[in-house]
PDB file of N, CA and C in Angstrom:
ATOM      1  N   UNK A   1      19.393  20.113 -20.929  1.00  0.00           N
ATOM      2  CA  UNK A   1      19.680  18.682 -20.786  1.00  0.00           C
ATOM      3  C   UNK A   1      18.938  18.128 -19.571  1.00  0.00           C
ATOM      4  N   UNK A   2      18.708  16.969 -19.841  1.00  0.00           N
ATOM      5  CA  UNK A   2      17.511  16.453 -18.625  1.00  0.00           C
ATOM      6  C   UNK A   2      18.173  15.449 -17.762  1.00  0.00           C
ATOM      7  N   UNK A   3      18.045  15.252 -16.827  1.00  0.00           N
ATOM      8  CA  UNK A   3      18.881  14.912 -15.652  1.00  0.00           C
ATOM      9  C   UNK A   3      18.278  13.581 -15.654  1.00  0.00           C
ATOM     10  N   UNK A   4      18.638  12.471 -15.848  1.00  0.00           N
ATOM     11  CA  UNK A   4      18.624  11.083 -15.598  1.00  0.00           C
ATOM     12  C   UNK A   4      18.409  10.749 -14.451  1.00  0.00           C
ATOM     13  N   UNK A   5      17.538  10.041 -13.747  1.00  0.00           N
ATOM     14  CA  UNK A   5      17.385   9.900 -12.744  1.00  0.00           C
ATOM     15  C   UNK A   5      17.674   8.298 -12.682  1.00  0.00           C
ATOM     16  N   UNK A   6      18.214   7.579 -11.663  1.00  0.00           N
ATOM     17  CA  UNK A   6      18.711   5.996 -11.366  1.00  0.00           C
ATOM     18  C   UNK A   6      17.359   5.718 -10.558  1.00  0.00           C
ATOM     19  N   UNK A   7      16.526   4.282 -11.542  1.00  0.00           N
ATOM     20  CA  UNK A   7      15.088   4.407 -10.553  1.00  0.00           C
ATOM     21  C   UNK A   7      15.797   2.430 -10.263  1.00  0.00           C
ATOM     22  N   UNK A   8      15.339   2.351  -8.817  1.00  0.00           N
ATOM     23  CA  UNK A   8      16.022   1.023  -8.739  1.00  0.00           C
ATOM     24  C   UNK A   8      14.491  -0.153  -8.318  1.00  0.00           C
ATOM     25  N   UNK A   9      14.810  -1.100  -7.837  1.00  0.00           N
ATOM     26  CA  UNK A   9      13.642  -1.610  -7.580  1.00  0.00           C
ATOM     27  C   UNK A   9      13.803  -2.458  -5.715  1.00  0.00           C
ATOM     28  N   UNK A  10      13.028  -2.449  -5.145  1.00  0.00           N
ATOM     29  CA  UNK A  10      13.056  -3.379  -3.753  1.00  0.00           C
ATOM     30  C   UNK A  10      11.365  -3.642  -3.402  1.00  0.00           C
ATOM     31  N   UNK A  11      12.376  -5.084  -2.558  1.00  0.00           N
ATOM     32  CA  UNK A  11      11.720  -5.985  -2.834  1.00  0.00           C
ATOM     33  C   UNK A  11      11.215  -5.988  -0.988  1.00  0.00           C
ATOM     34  N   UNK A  12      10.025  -6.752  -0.848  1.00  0.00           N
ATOM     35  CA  UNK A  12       9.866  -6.561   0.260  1.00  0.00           C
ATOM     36  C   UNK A  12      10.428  -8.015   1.024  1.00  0.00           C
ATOM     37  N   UNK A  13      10.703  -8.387   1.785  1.00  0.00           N
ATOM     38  CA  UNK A  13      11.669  -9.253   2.606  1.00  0.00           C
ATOM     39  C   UNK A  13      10.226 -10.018   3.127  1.00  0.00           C
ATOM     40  N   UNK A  14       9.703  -9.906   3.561  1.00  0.00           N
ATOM     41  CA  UNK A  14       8.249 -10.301   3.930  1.00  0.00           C
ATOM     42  C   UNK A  14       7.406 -11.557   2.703  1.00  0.00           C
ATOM     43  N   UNK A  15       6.836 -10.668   1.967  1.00  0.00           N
ATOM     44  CA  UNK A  15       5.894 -11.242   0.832  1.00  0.00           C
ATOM     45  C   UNK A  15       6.708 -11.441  -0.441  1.00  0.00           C
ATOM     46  N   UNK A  16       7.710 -10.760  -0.780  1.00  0.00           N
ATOM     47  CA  UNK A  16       8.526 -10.740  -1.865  1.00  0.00           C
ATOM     48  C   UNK A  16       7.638  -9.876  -2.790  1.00  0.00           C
ATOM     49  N   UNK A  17       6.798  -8.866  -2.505  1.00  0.00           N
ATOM     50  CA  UNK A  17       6.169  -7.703  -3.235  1.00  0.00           C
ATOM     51  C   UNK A  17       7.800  -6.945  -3.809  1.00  0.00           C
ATOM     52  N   UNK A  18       7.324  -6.552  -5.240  1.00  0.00           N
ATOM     53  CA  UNK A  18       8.453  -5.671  -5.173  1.00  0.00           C
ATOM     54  C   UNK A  18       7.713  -4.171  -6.017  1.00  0.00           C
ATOM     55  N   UNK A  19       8.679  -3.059  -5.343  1.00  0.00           N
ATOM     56  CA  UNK A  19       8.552  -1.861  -5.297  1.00  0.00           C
ATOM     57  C   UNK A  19       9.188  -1.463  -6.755  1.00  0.00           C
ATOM     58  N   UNK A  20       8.817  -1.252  -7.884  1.00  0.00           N
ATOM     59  CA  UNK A  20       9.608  -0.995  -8.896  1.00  0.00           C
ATOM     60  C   UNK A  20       9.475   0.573  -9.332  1.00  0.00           C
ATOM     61  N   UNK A  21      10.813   1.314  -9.073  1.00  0.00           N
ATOM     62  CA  UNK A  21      10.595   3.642  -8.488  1.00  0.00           C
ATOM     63  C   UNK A  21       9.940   3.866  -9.767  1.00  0.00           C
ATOM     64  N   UNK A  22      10.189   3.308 -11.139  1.00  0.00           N
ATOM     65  CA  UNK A  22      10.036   3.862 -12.588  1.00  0.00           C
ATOM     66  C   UNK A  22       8.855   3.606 -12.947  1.00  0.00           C
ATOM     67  N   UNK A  23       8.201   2.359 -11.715  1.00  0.00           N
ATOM     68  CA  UNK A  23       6.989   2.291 -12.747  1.00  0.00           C
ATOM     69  C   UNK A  23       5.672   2.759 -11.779  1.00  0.00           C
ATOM     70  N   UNK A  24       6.280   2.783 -10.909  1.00  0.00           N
ATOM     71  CA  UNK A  24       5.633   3.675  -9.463  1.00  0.00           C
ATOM     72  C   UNK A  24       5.821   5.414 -10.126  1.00  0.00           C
ATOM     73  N   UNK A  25       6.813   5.946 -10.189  1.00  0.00           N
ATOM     74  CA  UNK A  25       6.892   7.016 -10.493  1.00  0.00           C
ATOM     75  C   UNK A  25       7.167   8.387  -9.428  1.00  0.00           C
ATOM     76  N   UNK A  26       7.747   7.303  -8.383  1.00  0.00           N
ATOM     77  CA  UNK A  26       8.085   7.785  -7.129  1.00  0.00           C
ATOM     78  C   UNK A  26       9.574   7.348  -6.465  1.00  0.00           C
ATOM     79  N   UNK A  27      10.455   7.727  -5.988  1.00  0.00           N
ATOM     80  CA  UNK A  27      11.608   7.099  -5.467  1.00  0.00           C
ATOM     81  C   UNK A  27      11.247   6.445  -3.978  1.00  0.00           C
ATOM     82  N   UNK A  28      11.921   5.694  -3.766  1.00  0.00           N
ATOM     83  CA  UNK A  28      11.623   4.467  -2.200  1.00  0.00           C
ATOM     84  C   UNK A  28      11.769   5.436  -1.105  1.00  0.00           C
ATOM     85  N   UNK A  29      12.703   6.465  -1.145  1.00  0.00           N
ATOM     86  CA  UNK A  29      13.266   6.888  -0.223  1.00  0.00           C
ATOM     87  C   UNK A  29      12.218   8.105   0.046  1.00  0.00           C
ATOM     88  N   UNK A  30      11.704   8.610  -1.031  1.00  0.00           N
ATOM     89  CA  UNK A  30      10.505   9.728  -1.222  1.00  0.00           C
ATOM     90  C   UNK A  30       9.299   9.344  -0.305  1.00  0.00           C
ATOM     91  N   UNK A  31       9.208   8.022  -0.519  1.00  0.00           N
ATOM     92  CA  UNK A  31       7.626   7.645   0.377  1.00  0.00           C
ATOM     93  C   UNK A  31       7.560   7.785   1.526  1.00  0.00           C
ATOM     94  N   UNK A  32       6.316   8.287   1.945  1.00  0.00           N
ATOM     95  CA  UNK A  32       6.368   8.932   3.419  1.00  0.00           C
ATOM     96  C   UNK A  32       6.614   7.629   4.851  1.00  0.00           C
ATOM     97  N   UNK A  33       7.190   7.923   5.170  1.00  0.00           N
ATOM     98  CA  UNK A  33       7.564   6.712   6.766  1.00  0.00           C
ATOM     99  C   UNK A  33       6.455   5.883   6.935  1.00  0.00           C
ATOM    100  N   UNK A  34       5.332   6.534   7.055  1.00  0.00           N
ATOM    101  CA  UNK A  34       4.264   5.350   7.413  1.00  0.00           C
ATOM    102  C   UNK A  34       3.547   4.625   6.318  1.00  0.00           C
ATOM    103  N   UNK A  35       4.201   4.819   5.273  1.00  0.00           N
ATOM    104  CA  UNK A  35       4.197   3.919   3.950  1.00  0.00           C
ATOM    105  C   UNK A  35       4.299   2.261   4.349  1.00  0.00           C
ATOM    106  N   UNK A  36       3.421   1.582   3.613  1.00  0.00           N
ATOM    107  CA  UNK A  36       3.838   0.095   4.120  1.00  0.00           C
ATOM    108  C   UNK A  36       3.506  -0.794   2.607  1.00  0.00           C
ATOM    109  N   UNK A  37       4.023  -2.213   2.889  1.00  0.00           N
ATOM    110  CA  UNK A  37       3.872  -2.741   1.535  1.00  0.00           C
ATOM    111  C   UNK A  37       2.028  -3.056   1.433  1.00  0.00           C
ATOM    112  N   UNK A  38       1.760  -2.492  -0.481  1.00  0.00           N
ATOM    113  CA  UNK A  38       0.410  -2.692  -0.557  1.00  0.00           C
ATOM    114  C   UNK A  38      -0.305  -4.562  -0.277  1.00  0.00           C
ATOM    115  N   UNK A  39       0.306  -5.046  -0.756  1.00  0.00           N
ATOM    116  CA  UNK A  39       0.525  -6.511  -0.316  1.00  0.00           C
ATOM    117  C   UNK A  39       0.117  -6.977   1.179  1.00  0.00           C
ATOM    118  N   UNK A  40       1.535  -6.872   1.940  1.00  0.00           N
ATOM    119  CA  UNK A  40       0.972  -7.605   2.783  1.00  0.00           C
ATOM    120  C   UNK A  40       1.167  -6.758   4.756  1.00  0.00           C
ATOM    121  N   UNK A  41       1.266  -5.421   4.327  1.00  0.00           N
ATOM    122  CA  UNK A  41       1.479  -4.218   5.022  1.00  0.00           C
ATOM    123  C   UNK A  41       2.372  -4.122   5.906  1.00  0.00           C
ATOM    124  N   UNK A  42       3.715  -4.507   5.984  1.00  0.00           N
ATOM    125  CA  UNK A  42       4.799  -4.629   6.589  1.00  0.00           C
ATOM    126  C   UNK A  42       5.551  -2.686   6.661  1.00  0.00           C
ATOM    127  N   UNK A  43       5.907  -2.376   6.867  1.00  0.00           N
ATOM    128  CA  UNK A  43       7.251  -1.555   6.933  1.00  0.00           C
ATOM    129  C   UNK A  43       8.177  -0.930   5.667  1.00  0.00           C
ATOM    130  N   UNK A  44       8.421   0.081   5.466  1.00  0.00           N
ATOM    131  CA  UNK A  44       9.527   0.413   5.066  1.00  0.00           C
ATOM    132  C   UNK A  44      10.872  -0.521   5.067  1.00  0.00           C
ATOM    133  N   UNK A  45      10.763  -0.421   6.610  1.00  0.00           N
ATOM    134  CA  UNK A  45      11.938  -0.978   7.129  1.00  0.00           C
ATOM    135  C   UNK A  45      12.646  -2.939   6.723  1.00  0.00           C
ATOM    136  N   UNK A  46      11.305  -3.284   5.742  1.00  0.00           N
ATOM    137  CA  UNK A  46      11.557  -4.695   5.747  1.00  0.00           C
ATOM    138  C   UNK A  46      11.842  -4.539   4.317  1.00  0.00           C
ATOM    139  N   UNK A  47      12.071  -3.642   3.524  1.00  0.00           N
ATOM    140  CA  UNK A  47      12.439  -3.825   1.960  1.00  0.00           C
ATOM    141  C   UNK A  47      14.070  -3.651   1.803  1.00  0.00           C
ATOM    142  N   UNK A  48      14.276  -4.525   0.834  1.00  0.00           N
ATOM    143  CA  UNK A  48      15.616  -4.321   0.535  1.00  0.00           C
ATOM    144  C   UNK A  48      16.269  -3.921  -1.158  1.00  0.00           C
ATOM    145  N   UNK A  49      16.983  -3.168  -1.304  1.00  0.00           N
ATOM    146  CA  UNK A  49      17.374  -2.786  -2.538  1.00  0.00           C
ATOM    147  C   UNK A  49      17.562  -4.080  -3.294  1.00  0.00           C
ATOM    148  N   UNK A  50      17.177  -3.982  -4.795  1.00  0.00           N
ATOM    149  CA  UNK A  50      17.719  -5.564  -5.344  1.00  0.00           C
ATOM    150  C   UNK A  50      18.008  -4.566  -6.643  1.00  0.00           C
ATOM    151  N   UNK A  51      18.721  -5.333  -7.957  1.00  0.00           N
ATOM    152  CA  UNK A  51      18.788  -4.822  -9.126  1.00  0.00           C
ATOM    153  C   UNK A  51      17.534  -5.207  -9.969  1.00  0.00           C
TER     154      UNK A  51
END
């Protein structure tokens, strides 16, 4: 049985880029720290979970 994974999406607080895990194919929390938005290169730290 295959383990479902919950892929969510965030948004960046900045540019309003959003990070969508399922279609990225990566989880938010997975990306390495000095990850920044491709957009407009802000932070980790400025995205926020949305549905």
């Amino acid at each position: 049985k295959k383990k479902v994974l919950i892929m969510g999406k965030y948004e960046c607080t900045a540019c309003g880029y959003v990070y969508d895990e399922e279609k990225e194919g990566t989880k938010f929390d997975d990306l390495p720290d000095d990850w920044t938005c491709p957009v407009c290169g802000v932070g980790k730290d400025m995205f926020e979970k949305i549905d």
